[in-house]
Protein backbone atom coordinates (compact mmCIF):
# COMPACT_ATOMS: atom_id res chain seq x y z
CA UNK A 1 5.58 -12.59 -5.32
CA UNK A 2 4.61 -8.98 -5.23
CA UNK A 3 1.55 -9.52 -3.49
CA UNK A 4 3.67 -11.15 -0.58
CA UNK A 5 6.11 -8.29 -0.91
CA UNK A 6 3.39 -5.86 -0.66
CA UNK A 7 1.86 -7.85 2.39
CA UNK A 8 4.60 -8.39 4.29
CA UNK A 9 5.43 -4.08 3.83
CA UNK A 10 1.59 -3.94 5.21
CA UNK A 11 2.51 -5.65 8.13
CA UNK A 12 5.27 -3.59 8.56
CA UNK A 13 3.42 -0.58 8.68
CA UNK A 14 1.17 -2.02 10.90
CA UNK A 15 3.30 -2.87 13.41
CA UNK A 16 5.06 0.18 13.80
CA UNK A 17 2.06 1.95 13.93
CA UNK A 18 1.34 -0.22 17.26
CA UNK A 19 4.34 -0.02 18.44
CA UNK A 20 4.88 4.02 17.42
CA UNK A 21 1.79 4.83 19.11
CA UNK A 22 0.97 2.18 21.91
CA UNK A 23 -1.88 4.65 23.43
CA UNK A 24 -4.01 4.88 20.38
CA UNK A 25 -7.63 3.33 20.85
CA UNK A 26 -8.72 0.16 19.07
CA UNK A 27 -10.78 1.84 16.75
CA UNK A 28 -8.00 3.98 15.90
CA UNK A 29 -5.82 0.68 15.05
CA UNK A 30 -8.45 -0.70 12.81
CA UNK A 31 -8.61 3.00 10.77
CA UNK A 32 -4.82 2.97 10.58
CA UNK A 33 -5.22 -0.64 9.40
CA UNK A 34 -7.93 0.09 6.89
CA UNK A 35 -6.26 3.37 5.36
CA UNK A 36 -3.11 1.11 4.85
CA UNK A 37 -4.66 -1.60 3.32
CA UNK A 38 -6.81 0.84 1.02
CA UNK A 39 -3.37 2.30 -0.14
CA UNK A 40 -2.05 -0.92 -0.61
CA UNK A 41 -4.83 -1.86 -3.18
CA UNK A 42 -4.28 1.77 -5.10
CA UNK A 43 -0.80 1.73 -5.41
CA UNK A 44 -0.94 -1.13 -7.92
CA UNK A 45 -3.67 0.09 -9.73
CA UNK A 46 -1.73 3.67 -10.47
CA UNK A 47 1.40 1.81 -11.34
CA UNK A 48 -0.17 -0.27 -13.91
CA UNK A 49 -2.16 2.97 -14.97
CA UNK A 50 1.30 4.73 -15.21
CA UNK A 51 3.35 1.91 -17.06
CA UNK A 52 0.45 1.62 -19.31
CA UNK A 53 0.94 5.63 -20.67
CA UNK A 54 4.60 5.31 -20.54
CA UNK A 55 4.43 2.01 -22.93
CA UNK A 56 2.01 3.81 -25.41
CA UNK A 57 4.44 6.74 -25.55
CA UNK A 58 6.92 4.83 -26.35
CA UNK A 59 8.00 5.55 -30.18
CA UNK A 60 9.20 1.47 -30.90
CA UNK A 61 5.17 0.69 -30.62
């Protein structure tokens, strides 16, 4: 489910950034495109990074 979440937010972003800025070049959509999805794939990994050093500090472990 949070994979489709996180899709369907992509997509979101990506269409606005067509939309926002109709005169950028192709190549400039597919960077835009690109940057997004490489965020997309680090968010989750400094989430779980972050929920993993909040659990350890936990004093009930």
């Amino acid at each position: 489910m949070y994979k489709k979440i996180n899709w369907i937010i992509w997509l979101a972003f990506v269409i606005l950034w067509n939309y926002g800025f109709p005169q950028a070049t192709p190549f400039q959509d597919v960077i835009v495109a690109v940057f997004l999805s490489i965020l997309f794939i680090i968010i989750p990994i400094v989430q779980s990074r972050y929920l993993k050093k909040s659990r350890s500090r936990s004093k009930f472990n």
